[in-house]
N, C-alpha and C. Protein backbone atom coordinates (compact mmCIF):
# COMPACT_ATOMS: atom_id res chain seq x y z
N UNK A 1 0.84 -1.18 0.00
CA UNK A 1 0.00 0.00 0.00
C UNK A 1 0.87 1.23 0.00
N UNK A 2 0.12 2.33 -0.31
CA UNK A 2 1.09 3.71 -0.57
C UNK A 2 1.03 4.02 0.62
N UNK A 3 2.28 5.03 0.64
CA UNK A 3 2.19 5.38 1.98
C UNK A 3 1.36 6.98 1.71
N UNK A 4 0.53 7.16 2.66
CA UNK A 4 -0.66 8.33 2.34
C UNK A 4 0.07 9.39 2.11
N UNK A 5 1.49 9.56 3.37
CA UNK A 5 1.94 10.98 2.95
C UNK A 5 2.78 11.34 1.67
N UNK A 6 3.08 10.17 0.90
CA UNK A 6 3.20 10.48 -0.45
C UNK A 6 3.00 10.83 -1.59
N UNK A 7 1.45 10.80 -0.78
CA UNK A 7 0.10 10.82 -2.39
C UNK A 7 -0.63 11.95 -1.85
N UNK A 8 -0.70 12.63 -2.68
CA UNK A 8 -1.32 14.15 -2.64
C UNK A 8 -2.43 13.92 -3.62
N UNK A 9 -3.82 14.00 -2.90
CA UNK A 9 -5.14 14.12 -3.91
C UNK A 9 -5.78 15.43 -4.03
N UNK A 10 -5.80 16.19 -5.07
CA UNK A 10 -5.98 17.16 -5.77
C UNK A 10 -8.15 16.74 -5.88
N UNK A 11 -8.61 17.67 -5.72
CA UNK A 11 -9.51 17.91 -6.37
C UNK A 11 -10.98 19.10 -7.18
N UNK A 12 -10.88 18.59 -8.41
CA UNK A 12 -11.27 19.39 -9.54
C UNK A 12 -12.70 19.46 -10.07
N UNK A 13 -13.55 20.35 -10.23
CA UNK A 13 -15.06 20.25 -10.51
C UNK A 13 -14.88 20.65 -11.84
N UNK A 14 -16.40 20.28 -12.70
CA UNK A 14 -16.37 20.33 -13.70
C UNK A 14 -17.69 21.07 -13.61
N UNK A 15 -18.45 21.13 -14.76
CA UNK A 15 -19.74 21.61 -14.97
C UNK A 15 -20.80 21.05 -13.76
N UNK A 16 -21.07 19.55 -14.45
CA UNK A 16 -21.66 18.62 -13.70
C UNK A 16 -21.20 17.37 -12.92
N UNK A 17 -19.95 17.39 -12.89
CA UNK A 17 -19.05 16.55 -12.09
C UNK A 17 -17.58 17.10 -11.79
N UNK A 18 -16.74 16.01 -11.33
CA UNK A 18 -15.66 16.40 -10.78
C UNK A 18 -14.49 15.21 -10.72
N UNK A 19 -13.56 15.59 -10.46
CA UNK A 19 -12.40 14.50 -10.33
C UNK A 19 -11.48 14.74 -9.49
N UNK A 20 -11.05 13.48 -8.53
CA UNK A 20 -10.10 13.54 -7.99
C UNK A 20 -9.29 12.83 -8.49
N UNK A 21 -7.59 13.60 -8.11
CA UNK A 21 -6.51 12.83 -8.86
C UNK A 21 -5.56 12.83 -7.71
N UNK A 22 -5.01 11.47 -7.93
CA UNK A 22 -3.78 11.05 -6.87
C UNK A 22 -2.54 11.09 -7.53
N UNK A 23 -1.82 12.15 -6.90
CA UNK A 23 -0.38 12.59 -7.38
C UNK A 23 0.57 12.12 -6.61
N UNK A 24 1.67 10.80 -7.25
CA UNK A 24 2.46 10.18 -6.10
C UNK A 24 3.53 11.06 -5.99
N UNK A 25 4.20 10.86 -5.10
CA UNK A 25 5.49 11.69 -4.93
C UNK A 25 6.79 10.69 -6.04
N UNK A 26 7.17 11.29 -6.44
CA UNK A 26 8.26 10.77 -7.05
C UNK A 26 7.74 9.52 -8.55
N UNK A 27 6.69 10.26 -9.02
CA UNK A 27 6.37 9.55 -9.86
C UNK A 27 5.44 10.64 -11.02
N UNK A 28 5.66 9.87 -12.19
CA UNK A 28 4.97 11.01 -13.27
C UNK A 28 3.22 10.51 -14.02
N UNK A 29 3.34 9.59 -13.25
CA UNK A 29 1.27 8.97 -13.54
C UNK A 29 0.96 9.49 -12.29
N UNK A 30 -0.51 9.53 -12.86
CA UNK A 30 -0.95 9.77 -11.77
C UNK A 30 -2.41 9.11 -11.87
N UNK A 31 -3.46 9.11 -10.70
CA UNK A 31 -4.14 8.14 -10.96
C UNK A 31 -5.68 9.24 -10.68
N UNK A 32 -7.06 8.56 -11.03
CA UNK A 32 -8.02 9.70 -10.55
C UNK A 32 -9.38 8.75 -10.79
N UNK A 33 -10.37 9.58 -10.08
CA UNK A 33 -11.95 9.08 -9.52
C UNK A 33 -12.79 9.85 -10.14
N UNK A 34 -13.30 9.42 -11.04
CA UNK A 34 -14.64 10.78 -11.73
C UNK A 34 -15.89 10.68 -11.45
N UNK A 35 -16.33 11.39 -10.99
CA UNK A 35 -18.03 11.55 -10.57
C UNK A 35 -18.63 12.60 -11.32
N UNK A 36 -19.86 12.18 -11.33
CA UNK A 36 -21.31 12.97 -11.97
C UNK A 36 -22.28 13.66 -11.18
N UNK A 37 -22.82 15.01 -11.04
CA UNK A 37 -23.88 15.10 -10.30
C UNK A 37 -25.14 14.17 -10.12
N UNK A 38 -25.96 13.55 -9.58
CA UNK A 38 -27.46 12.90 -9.77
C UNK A 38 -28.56 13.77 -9.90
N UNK A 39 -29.48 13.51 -10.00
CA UNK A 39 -30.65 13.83 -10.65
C UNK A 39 -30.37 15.31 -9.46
N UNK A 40 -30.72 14.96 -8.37
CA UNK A 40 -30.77 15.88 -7.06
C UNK A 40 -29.12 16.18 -7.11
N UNK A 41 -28.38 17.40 -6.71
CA UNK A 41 -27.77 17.95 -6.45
C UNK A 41 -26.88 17.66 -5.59
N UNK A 42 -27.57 16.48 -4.54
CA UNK A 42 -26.78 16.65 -3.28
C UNK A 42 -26.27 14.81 -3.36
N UNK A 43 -26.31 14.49 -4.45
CA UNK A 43 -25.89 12.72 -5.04
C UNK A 43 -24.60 13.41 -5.95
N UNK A 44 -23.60 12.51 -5.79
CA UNK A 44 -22.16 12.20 -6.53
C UNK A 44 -22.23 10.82 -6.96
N UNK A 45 -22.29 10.58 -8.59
CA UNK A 45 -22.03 9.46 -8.94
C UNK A 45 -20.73 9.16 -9.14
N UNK A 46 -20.03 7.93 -8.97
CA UNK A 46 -18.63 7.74 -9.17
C UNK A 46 -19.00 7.04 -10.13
N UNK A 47 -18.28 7.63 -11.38
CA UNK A 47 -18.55 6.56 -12.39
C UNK A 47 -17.07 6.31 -12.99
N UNK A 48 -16.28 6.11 -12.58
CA UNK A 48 -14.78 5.11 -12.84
C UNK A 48 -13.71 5.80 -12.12
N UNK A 49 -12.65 4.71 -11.68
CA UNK A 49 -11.88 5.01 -11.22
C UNK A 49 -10.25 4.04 -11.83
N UNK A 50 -9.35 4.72 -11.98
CA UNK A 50 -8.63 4.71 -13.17
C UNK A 50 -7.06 4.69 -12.40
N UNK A 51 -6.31 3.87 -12.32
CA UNK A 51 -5.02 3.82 -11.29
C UNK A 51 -4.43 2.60 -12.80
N UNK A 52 -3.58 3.69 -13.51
CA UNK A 52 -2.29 2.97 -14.33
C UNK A 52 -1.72 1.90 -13.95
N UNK A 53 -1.19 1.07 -14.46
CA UNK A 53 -0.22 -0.24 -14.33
C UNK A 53 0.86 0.38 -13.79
N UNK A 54 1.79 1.48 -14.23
CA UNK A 54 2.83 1.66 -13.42
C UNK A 54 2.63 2.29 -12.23
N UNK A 55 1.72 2.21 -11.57
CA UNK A 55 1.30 2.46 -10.34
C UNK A 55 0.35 2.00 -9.39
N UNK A 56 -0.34 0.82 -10.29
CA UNK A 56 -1.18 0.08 -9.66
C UNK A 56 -0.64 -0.90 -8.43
N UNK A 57 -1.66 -1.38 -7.48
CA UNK A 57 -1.08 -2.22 -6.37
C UNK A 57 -0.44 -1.46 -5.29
N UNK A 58 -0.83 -0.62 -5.02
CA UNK A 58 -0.56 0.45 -4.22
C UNK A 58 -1.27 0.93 -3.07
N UNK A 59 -2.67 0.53 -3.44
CA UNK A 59 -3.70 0.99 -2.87
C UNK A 59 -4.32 2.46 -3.39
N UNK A 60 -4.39 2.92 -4.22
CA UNK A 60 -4.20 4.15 -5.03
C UNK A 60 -6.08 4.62 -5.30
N UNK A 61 -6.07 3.54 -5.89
CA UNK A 61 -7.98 3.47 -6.17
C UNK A 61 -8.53 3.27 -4.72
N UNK A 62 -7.64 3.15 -3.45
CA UNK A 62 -8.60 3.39 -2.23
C UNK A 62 -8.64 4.42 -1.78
N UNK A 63 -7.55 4.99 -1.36
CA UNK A 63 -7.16 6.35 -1.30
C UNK A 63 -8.07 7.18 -1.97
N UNK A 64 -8.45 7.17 -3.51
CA UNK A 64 -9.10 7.95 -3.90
C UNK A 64 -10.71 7.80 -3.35
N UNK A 65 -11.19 6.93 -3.40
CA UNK A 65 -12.09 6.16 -2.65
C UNK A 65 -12.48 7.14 -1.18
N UNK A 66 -11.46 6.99 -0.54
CA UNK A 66 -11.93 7.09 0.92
C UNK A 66 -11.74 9.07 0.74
N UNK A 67 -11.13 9.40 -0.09
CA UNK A 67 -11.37 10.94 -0.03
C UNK A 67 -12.67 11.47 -0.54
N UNK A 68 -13.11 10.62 -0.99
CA UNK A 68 -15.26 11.23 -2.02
C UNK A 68 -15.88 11.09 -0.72
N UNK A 69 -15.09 10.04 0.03
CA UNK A 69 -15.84 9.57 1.19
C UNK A 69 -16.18 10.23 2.57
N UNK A 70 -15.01 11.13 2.31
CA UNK A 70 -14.65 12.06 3.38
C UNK A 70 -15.31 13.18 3.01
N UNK A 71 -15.11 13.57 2.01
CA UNK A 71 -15.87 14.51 1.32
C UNK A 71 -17.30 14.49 1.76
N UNK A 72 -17.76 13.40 1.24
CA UNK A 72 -19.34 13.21 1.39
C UNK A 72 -19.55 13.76 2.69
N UNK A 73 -18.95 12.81 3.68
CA UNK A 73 -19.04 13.25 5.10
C UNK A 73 -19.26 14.79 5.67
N UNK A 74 -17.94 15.54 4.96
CA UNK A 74 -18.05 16.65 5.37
C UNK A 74 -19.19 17.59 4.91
N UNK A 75 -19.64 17.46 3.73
CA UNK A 75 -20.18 18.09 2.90
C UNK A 75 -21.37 18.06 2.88
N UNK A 76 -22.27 16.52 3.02
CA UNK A 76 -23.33 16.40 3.16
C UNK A 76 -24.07 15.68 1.96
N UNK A 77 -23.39 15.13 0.95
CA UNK A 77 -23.72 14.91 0.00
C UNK A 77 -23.91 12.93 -0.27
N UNK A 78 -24.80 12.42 -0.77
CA UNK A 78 -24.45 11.43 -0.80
C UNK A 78 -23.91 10.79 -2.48
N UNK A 79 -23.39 9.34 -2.09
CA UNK A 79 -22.62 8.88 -3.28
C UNK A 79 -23.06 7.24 -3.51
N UNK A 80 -23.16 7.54 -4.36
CA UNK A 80 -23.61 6.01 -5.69
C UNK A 80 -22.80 5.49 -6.64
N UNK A 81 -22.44 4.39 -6.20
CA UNK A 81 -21.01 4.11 -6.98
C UNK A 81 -21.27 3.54 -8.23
């Protein structure tokens, strides 16, 4: 697994969705989680999550995972994977 303080997750909104991306330290891939608004406003669909071969096995797609998650938490929003 990565070690967390290596991986810096960035995240980016779009119109109607958004993405988070996991930036490793010392590495030039990087990996990311894309979501959609839902019908209601206050739903995040995750609709793929995308961690390269040269960086896969890392734990990378959890990481991104548990930050929508945190998110949600803070935010108030729920998520549908």
């Amino acid at each position: 697994m990565a070690n967390s303080n290596a991986v810096k997750i960035t995240h980016e909104t779009k119109s109607r969705g958004g993405r988070y991306v996991a930036h490793i330290e010392g590495e030039n891939h990087t990996g990311h989680l894309d979501w959609e608004t839902g019908h209601a406003t206050n739903v995040r669909i995750a609709t793929h999550t995308i961690v390269p071969p040269e960086i896969g096995g890392r734990g990378i797609a959890a990481l991104l995972i548990n930050r929508l998650i945190e998110d949600a938490r803070k935010q108030g929003f729920r998520v549908v994977p």
